[in-house]
N, C-alpha and C. Protein backbone atom coordinates (compact mmCIF):
# COMPACT_ATOMS: atom_id res chain seq x y z
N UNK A 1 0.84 -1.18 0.00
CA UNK A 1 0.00 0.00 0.00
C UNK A 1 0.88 1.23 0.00
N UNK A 2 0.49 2.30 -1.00
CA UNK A 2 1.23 3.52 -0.60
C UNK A 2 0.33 4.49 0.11
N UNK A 3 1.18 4.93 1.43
CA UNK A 3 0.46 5.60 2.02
C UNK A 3 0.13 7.09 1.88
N UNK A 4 0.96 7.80 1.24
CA UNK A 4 0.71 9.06 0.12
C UNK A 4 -0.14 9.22 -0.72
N UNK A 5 -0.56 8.29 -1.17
CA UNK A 5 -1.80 7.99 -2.28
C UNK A 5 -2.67 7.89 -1.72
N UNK A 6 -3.13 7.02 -0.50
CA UNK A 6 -3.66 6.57 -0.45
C UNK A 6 -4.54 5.48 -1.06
N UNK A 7 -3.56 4.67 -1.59
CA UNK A 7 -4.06 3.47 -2.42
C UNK A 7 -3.69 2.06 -2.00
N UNK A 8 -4.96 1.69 -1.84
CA UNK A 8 -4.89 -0.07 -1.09
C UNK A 8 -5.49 -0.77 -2.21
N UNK A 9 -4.88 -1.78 -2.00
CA UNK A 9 -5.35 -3.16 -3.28
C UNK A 9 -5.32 -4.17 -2.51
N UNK A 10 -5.87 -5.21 -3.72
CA UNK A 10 -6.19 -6.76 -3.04
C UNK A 10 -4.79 -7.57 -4.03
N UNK A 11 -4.42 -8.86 -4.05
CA UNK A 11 -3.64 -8.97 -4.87
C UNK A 11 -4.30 -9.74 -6.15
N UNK A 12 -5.79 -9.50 -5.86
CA UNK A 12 -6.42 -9.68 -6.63
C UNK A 12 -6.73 -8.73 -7.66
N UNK A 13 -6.30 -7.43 -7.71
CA UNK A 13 -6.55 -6.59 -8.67
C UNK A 13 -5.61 -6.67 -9.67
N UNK A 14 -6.22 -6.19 -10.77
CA UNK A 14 -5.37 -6.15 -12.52
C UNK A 14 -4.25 -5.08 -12.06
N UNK A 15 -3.11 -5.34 -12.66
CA UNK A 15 -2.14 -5.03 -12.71
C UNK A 15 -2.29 -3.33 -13.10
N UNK A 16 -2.93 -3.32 -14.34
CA UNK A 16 -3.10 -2.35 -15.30
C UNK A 16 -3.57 -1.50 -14.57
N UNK A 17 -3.23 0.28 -14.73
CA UNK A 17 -3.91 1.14 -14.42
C UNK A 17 -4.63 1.86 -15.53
N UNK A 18 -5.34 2.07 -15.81
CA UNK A 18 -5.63 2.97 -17.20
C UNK A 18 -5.42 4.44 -17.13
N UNK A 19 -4.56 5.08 -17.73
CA UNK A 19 -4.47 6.66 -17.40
C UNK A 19 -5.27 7.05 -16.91
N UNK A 20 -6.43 7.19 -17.84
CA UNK A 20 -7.90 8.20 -17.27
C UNK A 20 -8.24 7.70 -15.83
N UNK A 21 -8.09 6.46 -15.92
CA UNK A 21 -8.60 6.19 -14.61
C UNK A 21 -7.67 6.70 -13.33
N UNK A 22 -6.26 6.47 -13.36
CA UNK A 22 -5.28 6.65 -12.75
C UNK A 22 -5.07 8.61 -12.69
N UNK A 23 -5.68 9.35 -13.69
CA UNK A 23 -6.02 10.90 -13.19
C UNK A 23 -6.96 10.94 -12.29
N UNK A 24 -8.27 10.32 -12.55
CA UNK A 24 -9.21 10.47 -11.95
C UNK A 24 -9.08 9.81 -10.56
N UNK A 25 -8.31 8.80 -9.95
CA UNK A 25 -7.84 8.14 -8.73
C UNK A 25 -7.37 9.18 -7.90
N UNK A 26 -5.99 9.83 -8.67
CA UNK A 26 -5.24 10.36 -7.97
C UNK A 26 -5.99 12.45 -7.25
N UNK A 27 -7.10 12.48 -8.63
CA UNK A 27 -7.80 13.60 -7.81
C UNK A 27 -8.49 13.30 -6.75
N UNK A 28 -9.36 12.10 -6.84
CA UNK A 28 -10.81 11.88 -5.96
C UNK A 28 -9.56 11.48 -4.94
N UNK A 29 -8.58 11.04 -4.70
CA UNK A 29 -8.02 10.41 -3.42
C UNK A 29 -7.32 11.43 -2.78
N UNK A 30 -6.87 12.63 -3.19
CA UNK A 30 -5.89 13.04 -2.61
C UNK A 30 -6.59 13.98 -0.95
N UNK A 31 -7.61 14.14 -1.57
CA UNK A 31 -8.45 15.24 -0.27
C UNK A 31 -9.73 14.16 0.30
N UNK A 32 -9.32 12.99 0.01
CA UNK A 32 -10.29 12.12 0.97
C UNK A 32 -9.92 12.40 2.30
N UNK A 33 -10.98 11.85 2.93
CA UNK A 33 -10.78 11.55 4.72
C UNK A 33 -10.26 10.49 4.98
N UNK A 34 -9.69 9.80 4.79
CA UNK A 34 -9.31 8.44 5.07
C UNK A 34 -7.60 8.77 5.47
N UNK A 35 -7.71 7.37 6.61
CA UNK A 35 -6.49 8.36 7.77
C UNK A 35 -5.37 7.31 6.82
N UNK A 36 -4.12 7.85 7.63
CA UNK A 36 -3.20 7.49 7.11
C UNK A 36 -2.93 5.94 7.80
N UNK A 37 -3.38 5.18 7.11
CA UNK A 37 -3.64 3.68 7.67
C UNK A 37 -2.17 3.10 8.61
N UNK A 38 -1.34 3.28 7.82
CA UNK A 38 0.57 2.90 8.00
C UNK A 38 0.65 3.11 9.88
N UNK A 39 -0.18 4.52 9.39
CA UNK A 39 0.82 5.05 11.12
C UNK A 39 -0.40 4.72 12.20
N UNK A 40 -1.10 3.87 11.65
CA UNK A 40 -2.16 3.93 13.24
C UNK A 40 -2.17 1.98 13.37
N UNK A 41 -2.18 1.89 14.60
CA UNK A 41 -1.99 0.23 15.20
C UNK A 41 -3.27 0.40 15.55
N UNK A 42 -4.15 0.37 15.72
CA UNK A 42 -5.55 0.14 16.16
C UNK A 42 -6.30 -0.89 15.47
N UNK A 43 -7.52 -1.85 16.56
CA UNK A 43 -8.55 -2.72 15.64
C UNK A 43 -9.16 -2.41 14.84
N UNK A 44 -9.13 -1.13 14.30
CA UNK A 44 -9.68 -0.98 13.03
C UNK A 44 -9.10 -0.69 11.61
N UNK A 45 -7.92 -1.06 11.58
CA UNK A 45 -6.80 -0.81 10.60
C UNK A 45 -7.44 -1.29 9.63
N UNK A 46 -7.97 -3.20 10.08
CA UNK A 46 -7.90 -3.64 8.81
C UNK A 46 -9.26 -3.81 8.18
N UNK A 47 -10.69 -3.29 9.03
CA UNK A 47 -11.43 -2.19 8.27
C UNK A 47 -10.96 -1.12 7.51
N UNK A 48 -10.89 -0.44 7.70
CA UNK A 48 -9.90 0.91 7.22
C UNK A 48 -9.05 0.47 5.75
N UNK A 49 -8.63 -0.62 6.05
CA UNK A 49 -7.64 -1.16 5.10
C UNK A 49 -8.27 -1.81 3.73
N UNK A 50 -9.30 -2.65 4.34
CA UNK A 50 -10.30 -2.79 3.24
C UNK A 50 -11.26 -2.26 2.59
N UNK A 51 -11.62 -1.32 3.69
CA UNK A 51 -12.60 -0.05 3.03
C UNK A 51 -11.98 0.85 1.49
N UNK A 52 -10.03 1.04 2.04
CA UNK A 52 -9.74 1.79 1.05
C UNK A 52 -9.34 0.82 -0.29
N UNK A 53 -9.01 -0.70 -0.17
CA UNK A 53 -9.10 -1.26 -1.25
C UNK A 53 -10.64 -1.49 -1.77
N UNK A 54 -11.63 -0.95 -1.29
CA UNK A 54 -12.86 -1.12 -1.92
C UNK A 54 -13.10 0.20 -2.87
N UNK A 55 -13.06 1.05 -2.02
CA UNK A 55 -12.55 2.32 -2.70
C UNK A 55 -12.02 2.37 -3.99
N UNK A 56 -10.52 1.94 -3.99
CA UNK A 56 -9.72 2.10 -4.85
C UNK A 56 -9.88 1.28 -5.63
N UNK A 57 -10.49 -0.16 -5.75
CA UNK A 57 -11.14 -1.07 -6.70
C UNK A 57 -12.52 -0.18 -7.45
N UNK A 58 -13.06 0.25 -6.86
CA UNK A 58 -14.01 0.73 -7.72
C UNK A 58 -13.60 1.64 -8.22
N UNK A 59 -13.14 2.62 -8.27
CA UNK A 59 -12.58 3.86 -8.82
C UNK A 59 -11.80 3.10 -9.87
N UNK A 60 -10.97 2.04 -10.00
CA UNK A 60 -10.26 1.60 -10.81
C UNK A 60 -10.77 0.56 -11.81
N UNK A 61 -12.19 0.22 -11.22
CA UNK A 61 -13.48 -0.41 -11.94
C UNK A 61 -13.06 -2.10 -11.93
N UNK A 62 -12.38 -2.09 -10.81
CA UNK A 62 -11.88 -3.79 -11.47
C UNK A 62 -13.21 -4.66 -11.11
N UNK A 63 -13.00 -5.74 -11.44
CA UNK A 63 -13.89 -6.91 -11.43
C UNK A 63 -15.21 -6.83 -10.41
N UNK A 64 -16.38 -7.28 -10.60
CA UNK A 64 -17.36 -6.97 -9.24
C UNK A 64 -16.74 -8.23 -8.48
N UNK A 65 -16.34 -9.33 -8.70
CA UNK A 65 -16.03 -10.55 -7.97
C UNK A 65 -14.51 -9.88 -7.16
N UNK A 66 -14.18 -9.14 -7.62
CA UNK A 66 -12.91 -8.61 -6.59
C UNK A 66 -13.76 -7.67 -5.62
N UNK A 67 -14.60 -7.28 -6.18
CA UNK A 67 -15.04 -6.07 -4.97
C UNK A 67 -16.16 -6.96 -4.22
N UNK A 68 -16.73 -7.96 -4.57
CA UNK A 68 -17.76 -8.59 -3.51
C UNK A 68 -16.89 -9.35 -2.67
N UNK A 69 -15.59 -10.01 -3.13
CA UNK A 69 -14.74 -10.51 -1.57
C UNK A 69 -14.17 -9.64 -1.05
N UNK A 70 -13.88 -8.06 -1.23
CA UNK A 70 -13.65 -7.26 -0.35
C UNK A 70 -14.83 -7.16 0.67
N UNK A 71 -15.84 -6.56 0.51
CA UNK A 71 -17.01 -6.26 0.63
C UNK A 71 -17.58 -7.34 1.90
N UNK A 72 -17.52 -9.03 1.50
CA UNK A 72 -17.60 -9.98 2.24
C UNK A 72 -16.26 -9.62 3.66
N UNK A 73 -15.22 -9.72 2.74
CA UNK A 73 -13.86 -9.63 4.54
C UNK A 73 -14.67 -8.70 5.27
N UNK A 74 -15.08 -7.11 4.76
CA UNK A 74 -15.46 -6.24 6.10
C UNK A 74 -16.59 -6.49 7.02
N UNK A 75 -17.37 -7.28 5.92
CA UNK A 75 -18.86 -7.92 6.84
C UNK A 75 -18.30 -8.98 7.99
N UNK A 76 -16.97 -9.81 7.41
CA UNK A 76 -17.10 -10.62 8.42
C UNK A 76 -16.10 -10.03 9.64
N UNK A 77 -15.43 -8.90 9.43
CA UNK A 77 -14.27 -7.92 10.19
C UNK A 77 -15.49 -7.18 11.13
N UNK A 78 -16.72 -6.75 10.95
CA UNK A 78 -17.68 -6.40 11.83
C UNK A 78 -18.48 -7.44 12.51
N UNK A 79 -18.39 -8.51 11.90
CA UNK A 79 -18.94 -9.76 12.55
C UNK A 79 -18.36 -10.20 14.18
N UNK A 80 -17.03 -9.69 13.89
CA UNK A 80 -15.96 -10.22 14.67
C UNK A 80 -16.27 -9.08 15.40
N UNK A 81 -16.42 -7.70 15.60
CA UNK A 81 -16.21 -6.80 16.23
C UNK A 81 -18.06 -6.84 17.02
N UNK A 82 -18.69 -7.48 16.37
CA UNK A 82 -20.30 -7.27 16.70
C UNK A 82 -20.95 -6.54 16.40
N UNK A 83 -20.65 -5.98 15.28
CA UNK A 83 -21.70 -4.57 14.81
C UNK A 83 -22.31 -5.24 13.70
N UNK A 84 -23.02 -5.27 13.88
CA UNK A 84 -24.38 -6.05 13.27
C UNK A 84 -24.96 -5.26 12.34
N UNK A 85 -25.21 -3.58 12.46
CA UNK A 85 -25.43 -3.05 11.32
C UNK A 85 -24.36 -3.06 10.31
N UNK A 86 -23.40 -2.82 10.63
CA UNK A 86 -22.53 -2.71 9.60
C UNK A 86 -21.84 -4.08 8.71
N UNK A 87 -22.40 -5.01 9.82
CA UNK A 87 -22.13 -6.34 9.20
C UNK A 87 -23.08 -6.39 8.12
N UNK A 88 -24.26 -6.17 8.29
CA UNK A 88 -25.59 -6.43 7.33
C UNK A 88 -24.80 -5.23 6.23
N UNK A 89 -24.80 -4.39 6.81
CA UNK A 89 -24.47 -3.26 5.02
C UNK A 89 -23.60 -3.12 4.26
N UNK A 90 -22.21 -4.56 4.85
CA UNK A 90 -21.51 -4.59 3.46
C UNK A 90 -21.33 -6.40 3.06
N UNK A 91 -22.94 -6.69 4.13
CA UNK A 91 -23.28 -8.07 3.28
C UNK A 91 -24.18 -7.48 2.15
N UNK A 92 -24.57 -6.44 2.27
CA UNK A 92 -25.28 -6.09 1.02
C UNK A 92 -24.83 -5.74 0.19
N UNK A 93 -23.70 -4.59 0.18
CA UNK A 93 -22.75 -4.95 -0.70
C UNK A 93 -22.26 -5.81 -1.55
N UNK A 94 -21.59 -6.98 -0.60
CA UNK A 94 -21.31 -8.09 -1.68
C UNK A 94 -21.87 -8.63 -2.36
N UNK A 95 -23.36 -8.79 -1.83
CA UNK A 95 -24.15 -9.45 -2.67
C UNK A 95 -24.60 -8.93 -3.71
N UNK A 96 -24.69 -7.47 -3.35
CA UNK A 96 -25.08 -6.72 -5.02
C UNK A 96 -23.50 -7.26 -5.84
N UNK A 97 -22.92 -7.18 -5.49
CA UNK A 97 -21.42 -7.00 -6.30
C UNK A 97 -21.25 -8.67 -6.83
N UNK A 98 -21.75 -10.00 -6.04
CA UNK A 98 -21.50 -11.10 -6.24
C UNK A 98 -22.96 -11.22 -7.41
N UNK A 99 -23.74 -10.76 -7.13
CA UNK A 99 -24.80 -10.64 -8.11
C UNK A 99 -24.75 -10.12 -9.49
N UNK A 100 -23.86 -8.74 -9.55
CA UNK A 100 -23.18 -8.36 -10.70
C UNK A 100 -21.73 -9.27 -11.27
N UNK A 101 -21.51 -9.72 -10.80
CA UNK A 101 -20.46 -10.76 -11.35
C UNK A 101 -21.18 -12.01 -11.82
N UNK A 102 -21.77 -13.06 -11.29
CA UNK A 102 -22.73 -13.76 -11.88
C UNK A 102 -23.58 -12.95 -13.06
N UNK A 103 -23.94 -12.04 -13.43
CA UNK A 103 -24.83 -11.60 -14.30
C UNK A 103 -23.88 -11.10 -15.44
N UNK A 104 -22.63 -10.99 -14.68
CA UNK A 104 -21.43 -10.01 -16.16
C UNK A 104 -20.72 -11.16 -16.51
N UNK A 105 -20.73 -12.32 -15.68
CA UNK A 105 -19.70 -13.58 -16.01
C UNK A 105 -18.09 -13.32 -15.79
N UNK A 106 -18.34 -11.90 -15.09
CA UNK A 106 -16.84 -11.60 -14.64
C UNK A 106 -16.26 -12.41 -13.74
N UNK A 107 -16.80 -13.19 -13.29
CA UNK A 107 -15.31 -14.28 -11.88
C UNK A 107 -14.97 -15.31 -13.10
N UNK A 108 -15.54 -15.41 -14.39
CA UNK A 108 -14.43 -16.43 -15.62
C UNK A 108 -13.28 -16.26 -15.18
N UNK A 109 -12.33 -17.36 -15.04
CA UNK A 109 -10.82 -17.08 -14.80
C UNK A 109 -10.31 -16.95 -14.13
N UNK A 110 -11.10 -16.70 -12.79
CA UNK A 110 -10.85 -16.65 -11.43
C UNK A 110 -11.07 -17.56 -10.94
N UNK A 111 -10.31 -17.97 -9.73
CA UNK A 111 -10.91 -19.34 -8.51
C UNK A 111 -12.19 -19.63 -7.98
N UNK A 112 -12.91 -18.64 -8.65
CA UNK A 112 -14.40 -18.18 -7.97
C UNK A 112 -15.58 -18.98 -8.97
N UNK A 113 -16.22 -20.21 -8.66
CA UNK A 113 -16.79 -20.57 -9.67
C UNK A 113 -18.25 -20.17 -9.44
N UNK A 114 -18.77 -20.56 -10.89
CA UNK A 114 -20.51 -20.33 -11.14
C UNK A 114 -21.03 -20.74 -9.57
N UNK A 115 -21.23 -22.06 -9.15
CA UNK A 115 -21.68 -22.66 -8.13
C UNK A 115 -20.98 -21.97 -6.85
N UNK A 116 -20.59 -21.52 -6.28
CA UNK A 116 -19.52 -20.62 -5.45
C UNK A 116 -20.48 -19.54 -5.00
N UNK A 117 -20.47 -18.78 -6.37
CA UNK A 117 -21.16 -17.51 -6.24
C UNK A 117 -22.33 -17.72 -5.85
N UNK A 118 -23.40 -18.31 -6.43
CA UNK A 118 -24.49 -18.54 -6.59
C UNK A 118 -24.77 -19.17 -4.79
N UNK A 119 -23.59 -20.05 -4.63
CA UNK A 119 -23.55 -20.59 -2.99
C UNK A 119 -23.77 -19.24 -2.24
N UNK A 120 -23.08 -18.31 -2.08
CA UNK A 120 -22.34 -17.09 -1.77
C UNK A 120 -23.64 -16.35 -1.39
N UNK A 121 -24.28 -15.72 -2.47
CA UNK A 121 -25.43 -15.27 -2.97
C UNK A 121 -26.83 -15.49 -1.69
N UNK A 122 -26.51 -17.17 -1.84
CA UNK A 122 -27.70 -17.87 -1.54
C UNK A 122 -27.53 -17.86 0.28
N UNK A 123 -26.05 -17.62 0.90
CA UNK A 123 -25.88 -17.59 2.14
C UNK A 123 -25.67 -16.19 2.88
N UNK A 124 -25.70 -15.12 1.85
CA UNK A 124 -25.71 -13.79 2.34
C UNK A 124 -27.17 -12.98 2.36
N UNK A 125 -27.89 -13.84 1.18
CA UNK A 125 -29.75 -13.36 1.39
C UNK A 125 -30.24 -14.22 2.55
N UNK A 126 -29.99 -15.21 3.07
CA UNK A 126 -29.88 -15.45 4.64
C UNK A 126 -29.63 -14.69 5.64
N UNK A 127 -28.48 -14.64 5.56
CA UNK A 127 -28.13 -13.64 6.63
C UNK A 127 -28.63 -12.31 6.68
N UNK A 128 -29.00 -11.78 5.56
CA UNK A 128 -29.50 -10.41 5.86
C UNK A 128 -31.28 -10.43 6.14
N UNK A 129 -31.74 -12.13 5.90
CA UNK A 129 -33.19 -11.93 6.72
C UNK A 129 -34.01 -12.16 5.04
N UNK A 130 -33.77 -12.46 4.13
CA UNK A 130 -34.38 -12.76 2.44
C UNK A 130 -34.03 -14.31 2.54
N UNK A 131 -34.57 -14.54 2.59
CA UNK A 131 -34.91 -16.54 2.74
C UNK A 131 -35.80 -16.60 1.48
N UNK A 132 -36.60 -16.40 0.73
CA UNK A 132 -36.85 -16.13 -0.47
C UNK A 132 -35.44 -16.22 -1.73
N UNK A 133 -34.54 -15.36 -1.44
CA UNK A 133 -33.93 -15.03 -2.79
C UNK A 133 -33.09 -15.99 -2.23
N UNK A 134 -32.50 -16.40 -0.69
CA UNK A 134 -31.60 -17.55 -0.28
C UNK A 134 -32.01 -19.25 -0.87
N UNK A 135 -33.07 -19.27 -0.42
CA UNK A 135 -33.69 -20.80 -1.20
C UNK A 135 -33.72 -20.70 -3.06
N UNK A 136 -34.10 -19.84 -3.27
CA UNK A 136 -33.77 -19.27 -5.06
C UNK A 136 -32.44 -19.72 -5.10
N UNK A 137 -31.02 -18.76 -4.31
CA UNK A 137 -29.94 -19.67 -4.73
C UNK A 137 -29.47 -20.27 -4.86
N UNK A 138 -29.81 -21.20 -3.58
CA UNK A 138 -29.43 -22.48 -3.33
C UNK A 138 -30.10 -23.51 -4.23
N UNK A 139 -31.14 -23.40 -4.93
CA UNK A 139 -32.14 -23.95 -5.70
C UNK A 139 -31.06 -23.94 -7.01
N UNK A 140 -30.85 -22.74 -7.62
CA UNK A 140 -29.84 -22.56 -8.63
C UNK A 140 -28.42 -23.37 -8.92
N UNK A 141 -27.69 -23.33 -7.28
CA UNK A 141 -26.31 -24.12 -7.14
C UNK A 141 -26.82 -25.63 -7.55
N UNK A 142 -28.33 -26.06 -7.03
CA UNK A 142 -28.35 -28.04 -7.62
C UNK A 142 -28.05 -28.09 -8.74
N UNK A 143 -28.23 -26.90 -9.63
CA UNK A 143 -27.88 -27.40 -11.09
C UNK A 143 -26.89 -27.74 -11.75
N UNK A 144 -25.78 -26.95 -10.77
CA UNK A 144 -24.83 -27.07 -11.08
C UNK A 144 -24.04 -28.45 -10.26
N UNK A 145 -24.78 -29.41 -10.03
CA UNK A 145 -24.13 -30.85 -9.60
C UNK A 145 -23.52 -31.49 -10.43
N UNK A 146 -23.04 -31.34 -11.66
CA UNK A 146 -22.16 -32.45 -12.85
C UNK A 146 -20.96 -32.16 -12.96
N UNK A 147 -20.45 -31.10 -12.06
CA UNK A 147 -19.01 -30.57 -11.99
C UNK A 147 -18.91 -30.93 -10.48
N UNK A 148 -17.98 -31.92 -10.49
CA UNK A 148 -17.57 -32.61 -8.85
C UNK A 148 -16.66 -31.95 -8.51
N UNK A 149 -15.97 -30.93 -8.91
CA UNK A 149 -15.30 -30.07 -8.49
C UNK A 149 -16.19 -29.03 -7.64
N UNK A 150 -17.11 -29.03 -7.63
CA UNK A 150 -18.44 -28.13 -6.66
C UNK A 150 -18.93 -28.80 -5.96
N UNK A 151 -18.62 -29.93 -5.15
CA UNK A 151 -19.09 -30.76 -4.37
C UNK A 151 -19.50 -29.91 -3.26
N UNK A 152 -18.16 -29.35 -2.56
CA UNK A 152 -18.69 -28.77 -1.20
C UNK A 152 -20.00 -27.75 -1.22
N UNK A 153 -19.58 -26.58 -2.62
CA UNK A 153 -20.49 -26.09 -2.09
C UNK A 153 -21.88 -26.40 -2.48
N UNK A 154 -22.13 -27.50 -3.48
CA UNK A 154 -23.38 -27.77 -3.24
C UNK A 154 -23.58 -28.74 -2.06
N UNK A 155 -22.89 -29.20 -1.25
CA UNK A 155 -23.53 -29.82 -0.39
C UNK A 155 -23.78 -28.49 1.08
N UNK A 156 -23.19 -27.35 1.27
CA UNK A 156 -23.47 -26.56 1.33
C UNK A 156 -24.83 -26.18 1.19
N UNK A 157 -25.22 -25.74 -0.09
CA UNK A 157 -26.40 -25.51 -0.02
C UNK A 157 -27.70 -26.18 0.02
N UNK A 158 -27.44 -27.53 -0.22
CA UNK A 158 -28.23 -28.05 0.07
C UNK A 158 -28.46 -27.97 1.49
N UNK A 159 -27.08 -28.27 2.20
CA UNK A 159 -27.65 -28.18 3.79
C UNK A 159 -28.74 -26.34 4.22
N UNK A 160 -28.58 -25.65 3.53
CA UNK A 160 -29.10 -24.48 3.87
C UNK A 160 -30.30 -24.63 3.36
N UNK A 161 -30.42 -25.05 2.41
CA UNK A 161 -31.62 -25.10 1.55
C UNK A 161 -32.68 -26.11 2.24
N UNK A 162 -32.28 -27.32 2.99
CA UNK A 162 -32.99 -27.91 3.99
C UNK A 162 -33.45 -27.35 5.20
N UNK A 163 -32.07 -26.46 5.49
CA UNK A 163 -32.27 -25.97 7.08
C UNK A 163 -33.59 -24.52 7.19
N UNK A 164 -33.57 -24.18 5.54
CA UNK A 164 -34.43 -23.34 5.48
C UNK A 164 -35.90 -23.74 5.24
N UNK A 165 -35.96 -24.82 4.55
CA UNK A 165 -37.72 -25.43 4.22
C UNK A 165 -38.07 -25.69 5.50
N UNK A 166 -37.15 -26.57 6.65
CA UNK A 166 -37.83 -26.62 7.61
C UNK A 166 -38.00 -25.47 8.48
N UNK A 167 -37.66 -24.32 8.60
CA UNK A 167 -37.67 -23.41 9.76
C UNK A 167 -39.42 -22.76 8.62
N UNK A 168 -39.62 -22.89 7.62
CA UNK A 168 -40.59 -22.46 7.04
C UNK A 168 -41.79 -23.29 7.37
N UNK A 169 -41.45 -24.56 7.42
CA UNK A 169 -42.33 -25.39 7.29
C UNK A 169 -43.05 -25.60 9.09
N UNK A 170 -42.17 -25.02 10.04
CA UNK A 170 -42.04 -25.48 11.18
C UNK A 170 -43.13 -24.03 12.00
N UNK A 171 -44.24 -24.12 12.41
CA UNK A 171 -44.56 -22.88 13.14
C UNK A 171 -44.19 -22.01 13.55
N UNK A 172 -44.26 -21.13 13.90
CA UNK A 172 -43.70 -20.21 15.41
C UNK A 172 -44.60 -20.05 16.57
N UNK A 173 -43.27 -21.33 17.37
CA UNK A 173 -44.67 -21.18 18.77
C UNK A 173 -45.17 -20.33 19.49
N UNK A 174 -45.19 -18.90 19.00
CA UNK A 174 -46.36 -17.59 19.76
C UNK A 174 -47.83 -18.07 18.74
N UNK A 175 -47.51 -18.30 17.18
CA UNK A 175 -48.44 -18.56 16.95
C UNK A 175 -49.39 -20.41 17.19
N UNK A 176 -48.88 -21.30 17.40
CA UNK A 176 -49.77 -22.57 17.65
C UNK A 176 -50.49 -21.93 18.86
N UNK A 177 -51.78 -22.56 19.05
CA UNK A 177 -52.69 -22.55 20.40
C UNK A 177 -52.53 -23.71 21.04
């Protein structure tokens, strides 16, 4: 990371800078608020740290599948800390971003497969309380069962995809008499 720039990456980002883009980086970054990450030891560095490679990924437009596993680390970096709102608002994030990658076919080429995402997808509309669009994904990943290289995560979703019919299927005891 240079800390003058203020520019953080994943080592997942393209190499390439594109001029225009690399003018337009270096204006929008220079009078940001974002502290000087290097010189502060605190638990929130590596928030901070990923916030500005989210930042600097989008400004640099790379891949949505690079910016939805950023997006995912900070949800689970607030998970860890217990902030629950902020966990939920950059699970939403990813999921818009893992949603735009499935729809652009941008994770091609990456370690990140069809069934992955779609896993991904299907365990973050869970967590944010959409059990609807979660059983949809998980519904989606069975299809992808003829590539045994996706074993786990369809067995994954299947386990979610069970654990969810029954909590549907199962009352809520304020309501039985």
């Amino acid at each position: 990371m240079c800390a003058s720039l203020r520019l953080s990456y994943s080592e997942d980002f393209s190499r390439y800078f594109p001029p225009l883009q690399w003018k337009s980086f270096r204006k929008k970054s220079a009078p940001s608020g974002f502290p000087a990450i290097l010189a502060r030891k605190d638990p929130f560095d590596a928030i901070n740290t990923y916030k500005l490679a989210s930042y600097c990924g989008a400004l640099k437009k790379e891949k949505h599948i690079i910016l939805a596993g950023i997006c995912l680390r900070i949800a689970w970096l607030y998970r860890i800390k217990q902030n629950k709102e902020q966990e939920e608002r950059f699970l939403k994030f990813a999921l818009k971003e893992y949603e735009a990658s499935y729809s652009t076919g941008d994770f091609s080429g990456t370690q990140v497969s069809e069934a992955r995402i779609l896993y991904l997808a299907g365990e973050i509309s869970r967590r944010i309380g959409n059990e609807k669009a979660a059983i949809r994904y998980f519904s989606f990943v069975f299809g992808r069962q003829k590539n045994a290289r996706e074993a786990s995560s369809i067995q994954m979703a299947k386990d979610r995809f069970q654990e969810l019919k029954r909590t549907q299927e199962t009352p809520h005891p304020l309501l039985q008499h």
